[in-house]
C-alpha atoms as a PDB file:
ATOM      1  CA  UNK A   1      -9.222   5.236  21.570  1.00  0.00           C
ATOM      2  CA  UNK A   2      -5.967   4.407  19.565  1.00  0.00           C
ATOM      3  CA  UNK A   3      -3.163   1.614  21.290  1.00  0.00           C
ATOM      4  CA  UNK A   4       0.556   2.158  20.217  1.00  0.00           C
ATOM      5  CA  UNK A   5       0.982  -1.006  17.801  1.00  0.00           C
ATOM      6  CA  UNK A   6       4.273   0.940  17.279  1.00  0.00           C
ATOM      7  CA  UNK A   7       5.333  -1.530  20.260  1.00  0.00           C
ATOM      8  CA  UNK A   8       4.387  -4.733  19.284  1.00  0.00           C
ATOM      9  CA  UNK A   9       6.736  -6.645  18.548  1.00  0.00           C
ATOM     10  CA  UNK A  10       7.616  -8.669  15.398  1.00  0.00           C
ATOM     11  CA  UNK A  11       7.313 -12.341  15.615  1.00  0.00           C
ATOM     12  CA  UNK A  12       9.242 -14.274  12.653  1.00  0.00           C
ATOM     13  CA  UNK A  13       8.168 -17.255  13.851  1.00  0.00           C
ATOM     14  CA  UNK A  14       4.177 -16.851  13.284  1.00  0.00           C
ATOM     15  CA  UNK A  15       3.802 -20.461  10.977  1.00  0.00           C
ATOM     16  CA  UNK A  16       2.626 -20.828   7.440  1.00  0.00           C
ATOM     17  CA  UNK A  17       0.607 -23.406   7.807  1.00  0.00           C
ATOM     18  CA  UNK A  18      -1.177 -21.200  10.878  1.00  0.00           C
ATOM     19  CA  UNK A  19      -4.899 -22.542   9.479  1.00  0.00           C
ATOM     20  CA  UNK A  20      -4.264 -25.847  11.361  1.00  0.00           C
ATOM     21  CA  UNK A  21      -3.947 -23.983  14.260  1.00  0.00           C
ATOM     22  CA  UNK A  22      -6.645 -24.456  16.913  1.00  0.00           C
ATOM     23  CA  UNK A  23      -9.395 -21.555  16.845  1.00  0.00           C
ATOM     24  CA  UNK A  24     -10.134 -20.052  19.796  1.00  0.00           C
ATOM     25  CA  UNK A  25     -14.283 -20.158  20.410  1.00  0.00           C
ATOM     26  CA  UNK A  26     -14.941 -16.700  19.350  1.00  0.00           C
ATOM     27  CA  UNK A  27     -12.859 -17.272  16.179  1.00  0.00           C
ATOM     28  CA  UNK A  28     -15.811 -17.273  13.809  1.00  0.00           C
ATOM     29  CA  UNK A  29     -17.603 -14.375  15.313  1.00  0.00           C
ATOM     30  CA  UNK A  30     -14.270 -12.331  15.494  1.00  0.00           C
ATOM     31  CA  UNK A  31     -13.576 -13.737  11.731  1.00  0.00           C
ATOM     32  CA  UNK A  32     -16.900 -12.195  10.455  1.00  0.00           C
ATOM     33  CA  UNK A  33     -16.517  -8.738  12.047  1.00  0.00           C
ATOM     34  CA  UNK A  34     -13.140  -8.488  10.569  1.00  0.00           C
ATOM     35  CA  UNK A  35     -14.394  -8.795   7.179  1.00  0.00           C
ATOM     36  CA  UNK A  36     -16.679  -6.608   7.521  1.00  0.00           C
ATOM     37  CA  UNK A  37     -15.050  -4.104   9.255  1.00  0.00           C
ATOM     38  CA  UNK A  38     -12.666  -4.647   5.834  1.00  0.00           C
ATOM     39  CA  UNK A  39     -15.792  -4.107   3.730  1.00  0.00           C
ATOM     40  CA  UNK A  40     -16.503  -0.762   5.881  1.00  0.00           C
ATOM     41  CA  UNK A  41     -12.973   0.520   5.536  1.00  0.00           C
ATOM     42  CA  UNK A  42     -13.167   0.579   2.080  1.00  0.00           C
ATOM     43  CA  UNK A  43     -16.338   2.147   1.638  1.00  0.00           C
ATOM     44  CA  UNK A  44     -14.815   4.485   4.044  1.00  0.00           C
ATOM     45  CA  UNK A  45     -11.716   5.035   1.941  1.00  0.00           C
ATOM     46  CA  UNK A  46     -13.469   5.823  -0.902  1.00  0.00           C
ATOM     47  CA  UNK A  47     -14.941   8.661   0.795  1.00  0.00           C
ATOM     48  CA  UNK A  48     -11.906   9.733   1.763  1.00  0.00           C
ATOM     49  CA  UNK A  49     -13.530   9.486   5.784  1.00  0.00           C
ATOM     50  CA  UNK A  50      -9.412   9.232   6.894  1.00  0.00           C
ATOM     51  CA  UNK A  51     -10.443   9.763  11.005  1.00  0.00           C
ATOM     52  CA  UNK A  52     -13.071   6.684  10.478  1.00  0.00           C
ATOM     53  CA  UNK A  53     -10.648   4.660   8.488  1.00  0.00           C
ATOM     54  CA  UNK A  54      -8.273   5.038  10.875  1.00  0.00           C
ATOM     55  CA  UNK A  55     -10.924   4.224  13.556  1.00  0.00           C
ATOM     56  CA  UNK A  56     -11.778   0.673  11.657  1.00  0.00           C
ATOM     57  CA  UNK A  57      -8.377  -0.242  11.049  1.00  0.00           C
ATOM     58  CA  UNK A  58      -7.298   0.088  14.891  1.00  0.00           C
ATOM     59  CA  UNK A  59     -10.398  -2.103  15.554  1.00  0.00           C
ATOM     60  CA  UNK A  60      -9.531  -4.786  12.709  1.00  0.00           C
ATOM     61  CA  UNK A  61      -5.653  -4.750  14.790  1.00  0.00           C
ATOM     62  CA  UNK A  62      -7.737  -5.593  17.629  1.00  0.00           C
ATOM     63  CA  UNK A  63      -9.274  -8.228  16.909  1.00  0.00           C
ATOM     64  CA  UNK A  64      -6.853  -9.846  15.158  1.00  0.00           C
ATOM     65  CA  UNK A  65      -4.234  -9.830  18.050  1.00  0.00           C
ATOM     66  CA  UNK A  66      -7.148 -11.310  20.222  1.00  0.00           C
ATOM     67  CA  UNK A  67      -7.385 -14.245  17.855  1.00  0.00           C
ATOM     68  CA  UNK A  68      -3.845 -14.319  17.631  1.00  0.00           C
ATOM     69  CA  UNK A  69      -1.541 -13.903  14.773  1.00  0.00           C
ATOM     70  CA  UNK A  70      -0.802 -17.655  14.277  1.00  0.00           C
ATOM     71  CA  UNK A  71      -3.798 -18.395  14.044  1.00  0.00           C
ATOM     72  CA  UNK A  72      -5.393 -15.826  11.927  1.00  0.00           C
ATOM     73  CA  UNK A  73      -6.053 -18.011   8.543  1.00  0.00           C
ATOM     74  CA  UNK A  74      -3.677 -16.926   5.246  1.00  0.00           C
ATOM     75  CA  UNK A  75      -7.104 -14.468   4.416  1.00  0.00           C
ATOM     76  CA  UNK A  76      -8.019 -13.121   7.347  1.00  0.00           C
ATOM     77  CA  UNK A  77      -4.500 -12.454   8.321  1.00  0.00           C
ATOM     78  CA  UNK A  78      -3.548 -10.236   4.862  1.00  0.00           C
ATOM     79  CA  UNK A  79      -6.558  -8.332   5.863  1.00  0.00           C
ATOM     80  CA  UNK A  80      -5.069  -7.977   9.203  1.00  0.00           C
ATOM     81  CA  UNK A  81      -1.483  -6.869   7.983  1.00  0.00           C
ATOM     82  CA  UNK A  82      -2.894  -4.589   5.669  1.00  0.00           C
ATOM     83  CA  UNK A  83      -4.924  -2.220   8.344  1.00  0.00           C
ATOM     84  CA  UNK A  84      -1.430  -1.804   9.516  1.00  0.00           C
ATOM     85  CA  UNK A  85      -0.639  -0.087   5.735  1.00  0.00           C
ATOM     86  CA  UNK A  86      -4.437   1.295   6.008  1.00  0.00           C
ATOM     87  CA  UNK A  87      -3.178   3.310   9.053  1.00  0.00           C
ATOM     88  CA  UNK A  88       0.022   4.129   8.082  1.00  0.00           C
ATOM     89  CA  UNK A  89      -2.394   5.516   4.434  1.00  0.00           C
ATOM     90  CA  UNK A  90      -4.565   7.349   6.623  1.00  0.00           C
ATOM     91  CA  UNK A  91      -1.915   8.889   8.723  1.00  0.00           C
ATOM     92  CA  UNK A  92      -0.062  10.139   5.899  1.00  0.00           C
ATOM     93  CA  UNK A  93      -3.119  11.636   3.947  1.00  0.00           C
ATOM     94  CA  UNK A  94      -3.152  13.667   7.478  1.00  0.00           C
ATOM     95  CA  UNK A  95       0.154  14.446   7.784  1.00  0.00           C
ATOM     96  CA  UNK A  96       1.345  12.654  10.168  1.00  0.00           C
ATOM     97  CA  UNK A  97       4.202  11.153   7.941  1.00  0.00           C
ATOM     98  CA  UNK A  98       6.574  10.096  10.703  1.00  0.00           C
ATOM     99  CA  UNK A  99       4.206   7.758  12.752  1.00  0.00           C
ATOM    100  CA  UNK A 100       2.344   6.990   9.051  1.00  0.00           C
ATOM    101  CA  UNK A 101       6.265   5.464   7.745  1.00  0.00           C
ATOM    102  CA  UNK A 102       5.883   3.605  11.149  1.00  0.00           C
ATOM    103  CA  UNK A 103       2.808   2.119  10.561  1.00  0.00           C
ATOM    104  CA  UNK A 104       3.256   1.000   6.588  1.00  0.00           C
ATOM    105  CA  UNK A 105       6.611  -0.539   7.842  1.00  0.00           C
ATOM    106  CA  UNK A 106       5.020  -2.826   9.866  1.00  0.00           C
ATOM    107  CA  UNK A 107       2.533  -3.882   7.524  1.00  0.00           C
ATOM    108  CA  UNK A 108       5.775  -4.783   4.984  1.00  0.00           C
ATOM    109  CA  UNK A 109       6.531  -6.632   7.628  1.00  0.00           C
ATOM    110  CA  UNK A 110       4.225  -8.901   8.659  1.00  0.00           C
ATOM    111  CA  UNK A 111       3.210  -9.568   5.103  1.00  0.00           C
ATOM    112  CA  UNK A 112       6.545 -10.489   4.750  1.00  0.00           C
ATOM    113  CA  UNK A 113       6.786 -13.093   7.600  1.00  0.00           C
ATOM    114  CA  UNK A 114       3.241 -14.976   6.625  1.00  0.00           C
ATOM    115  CA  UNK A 115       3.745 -14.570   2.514  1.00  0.00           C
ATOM    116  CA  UNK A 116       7.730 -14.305   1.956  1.00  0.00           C
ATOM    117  CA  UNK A 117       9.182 -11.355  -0.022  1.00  0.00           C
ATOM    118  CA  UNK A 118       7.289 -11.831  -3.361  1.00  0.00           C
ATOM    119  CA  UNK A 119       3.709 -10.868  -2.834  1.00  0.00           C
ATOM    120  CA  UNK A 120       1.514  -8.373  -3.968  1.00  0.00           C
ATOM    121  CA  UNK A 121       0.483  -7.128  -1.025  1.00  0.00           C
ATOM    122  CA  UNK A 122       4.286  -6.746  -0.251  1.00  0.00           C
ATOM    123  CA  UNK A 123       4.235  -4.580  -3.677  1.00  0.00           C
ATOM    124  CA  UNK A 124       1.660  -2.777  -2.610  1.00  0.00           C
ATOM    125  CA  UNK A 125       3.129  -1.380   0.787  1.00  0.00           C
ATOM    126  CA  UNK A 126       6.155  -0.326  -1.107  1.00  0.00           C
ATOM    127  CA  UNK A 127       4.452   1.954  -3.086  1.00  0.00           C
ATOM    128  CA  UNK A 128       2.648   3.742  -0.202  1.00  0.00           C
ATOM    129  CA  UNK A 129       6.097   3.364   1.206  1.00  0.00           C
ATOM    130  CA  UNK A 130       6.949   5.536  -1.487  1.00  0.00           C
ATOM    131  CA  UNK A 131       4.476   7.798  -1.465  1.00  0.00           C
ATOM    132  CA  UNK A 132       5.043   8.940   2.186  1.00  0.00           C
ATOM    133  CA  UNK A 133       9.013   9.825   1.063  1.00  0.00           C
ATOM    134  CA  UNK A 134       7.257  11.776  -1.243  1.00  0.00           C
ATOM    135  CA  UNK A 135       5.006  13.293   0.398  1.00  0.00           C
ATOM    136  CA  UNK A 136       8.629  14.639   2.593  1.00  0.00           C
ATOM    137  CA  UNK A 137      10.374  15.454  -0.658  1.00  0.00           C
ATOM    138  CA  UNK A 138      12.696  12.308   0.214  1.00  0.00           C
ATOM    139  CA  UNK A 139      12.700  11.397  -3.722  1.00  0.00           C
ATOM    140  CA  UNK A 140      16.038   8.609  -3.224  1.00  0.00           C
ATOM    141  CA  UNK A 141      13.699   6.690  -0.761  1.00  0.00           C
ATOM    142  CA  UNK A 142      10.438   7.232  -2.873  1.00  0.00           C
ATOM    143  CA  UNK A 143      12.487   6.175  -6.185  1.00  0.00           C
ATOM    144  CA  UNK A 144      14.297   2.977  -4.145  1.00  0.00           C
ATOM    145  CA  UNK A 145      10.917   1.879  -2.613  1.00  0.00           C
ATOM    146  CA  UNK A 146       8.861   2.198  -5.804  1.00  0.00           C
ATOM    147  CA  UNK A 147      11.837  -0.114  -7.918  1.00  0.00           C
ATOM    148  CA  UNK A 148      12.005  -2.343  -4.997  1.00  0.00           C
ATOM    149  CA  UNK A 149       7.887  -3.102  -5.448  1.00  0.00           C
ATOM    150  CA  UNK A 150       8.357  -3.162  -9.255  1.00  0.00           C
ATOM    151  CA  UNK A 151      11.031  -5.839  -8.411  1.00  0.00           C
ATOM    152  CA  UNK A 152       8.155  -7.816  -6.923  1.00  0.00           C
ATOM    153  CA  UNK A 153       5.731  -7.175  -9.384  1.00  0.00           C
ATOM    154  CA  UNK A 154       8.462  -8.735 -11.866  1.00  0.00           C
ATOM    155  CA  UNK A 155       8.582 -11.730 -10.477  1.00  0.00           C
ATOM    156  CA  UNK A 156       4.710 -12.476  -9.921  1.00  0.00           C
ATOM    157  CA  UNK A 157       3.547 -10.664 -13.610  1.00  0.00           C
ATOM    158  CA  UNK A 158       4.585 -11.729 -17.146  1.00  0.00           C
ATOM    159  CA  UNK A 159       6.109  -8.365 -19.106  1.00  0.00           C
ATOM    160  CA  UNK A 160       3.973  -5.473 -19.715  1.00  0.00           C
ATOM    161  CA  UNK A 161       1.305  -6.083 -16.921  1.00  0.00           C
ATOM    162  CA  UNK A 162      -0.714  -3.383 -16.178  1.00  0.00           C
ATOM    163  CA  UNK A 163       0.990  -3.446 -12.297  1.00  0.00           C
ATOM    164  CA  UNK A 164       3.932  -3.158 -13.431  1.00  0.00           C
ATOM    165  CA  UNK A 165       2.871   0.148 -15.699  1.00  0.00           C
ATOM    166  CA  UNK A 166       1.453   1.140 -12.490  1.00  0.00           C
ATOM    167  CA  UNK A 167       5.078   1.380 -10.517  1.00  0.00           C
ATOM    168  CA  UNK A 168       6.235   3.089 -14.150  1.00  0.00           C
ATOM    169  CA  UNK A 169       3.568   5.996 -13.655  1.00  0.00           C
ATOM    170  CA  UNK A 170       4.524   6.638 -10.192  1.00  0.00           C
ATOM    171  CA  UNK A 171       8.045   6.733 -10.858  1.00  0.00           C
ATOM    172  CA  UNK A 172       6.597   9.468 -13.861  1.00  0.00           C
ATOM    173  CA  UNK A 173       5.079  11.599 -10.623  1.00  0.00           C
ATOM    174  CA  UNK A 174       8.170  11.439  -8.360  1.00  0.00           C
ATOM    175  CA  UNK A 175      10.235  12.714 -10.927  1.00  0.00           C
ATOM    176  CA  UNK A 176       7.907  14.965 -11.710  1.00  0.00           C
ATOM    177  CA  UNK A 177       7.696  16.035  -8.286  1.00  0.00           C
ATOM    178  CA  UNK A 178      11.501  16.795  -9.293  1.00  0.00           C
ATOM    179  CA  UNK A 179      11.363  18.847 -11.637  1.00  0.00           C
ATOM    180  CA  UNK A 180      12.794  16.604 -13.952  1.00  0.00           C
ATOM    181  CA  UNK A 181       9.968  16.766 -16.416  1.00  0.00           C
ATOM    182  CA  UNK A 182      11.864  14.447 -19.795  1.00  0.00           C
ATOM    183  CA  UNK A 183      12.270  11.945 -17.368  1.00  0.00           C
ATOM    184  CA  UNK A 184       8.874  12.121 -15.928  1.00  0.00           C
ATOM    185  CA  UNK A 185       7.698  12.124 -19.931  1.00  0.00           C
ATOM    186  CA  UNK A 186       9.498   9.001 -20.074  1.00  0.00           C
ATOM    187  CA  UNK A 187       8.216   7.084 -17.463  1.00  0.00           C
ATOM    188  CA  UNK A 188       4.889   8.405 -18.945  1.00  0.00           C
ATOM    189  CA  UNK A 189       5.828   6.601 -22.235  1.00  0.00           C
ATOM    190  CA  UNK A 190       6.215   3.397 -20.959  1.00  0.00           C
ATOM    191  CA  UNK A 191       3.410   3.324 -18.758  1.00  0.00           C
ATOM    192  CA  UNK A 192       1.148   4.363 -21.622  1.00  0.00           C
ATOM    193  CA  UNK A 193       2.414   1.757 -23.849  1.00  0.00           C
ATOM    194  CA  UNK A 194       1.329  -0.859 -21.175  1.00  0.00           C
ATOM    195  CA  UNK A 195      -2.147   0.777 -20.438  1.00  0.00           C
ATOM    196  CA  UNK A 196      -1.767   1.673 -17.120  1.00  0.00           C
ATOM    197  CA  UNK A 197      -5.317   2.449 -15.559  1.00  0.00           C
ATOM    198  CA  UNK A 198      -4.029   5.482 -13.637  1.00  0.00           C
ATOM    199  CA  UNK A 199      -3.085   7.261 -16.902  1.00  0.00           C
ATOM    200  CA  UNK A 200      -6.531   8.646 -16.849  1.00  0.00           C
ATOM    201  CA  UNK A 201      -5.017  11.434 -14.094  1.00  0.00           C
ATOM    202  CA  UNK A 202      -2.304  12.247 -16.204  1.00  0.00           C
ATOM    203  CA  UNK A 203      -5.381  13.453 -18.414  1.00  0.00           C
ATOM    204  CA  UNK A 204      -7.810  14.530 -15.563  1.00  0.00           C
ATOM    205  CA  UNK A 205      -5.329  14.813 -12.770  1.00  0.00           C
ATOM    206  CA  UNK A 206      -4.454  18.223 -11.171  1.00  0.00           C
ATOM    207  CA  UNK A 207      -1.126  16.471  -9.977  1.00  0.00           C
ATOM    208  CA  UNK A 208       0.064  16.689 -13.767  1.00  0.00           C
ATOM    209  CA  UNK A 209      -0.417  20.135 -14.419  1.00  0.00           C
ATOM    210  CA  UNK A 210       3.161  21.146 -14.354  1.00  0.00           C
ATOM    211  CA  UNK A 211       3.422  18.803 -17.454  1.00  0.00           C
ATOM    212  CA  UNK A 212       0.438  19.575 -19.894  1.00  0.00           C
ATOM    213  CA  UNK A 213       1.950  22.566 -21.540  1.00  0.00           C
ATOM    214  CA  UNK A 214       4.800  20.313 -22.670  1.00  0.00           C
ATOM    215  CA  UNK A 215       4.574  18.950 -26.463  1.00  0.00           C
ATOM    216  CA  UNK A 216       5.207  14.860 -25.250  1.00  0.00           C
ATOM    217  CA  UNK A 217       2.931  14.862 -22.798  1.00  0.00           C
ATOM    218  CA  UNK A 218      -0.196  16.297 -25.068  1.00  0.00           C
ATOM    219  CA  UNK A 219       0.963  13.878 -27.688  1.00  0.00           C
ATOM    220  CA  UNK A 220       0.110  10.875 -24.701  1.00  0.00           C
ATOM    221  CA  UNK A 221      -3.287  12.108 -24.637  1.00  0.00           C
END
């Protein structure tokens, strides 16, 4: 059912101006199902349906490398790249961290060929990037890969930008994850002060439970 993308090979040459490009005669039909196969992931990933994601996302690679990558227009190509971070996602929420890193690292990359190095997409792969060192108790990759995607976010947000609180929660959870709870606290801090919209799990969240006993962190809430 699945092909190995883990073998297809980068191409730094795909153009940015690929939209002049001429379409192949299937290109609108192909264009259509991708977006909503995109549409369908999402309601899939919402229902945390991680076999079926992974099912839509192999199908949106599919298509895409029939149309071809330089000629995928600047939409329909993120949407591409980013099934390549929807596996890698899907594959982690499974388990399956090694081939999962694979996947997400591929996605940072071909975001990075078509968009350059400051995008939010780009940001956005870090952090699952992150996540998966996590997930393997690798907290100096999940700490470098979460800075590296608030260095992004930097660059495309003015200070205090709720994105940027975003990258300041997650570096709360890693070092949570540590055991290093007054850093975690501190982290916390900041991203409160900048209303991040995931500090509803440090209420809600069973992932900050380690935490809620401590003095700070029921004076955040």
């Amino acid at each position: 059912l699945f092909f190995d993308a883990t073998r297809i090979a980068f191409s730094p040459s795909i153009a940015q101006n690929s939209e002049q490009s001429p379409k192949p005669e299937n290109y609108k039909s192909d264009s259509l199902k991708m977006l909503s196969l995109w549409k369908t992931y999402w309601r899939l990933d919402n229902a945390e349906k991680h076999d079926s994601c992974l099912d839509v996302c192999h199908q949106m690679i599919s298509i895409g490398m029939r149309i071809g990558e330089n000629v995928l227009d600047s939409t329909l190509y993120e949407k591409y790249a980013k099934a390549f971070g929807g596996i890698g996602f899907n594959l982690m929420s499974l388990g399956d961290y090694d081939v999962a890193l694979k996947y997400s690292l591929m996605s940072y990359e071909k975001l990075r060929q078509r968009f350059g190095p400051n995008h939010i997409r780009i940001a956005e792969v870090l952090t699952g990037i992150a996540f998966n060192y996590l997930e393997r108790g690798d907290y100096e990759n999940a700490i470098k890969n979460i800075h590296k995607s608030s260095d992004v976010v930097n660059k495309l947000f003015p200070e205090g930008h709720y994105y940027l609180a975003n990258r300041q929660y997650n570096l709360a959870l890693v070092y949570k994850q540590m055991g290093d709870y007054e850093k975690a606290l501190d982290w916390l801090d900041t991203s409160f002060v900048y209303r991040d919209h995931d500090m509803v799990y440090a209420k809600y969240g069973s992932h900050s439970d380690s935490l809620k006993s401590h003095p700070r962190y029921k004076a955040l809430l």
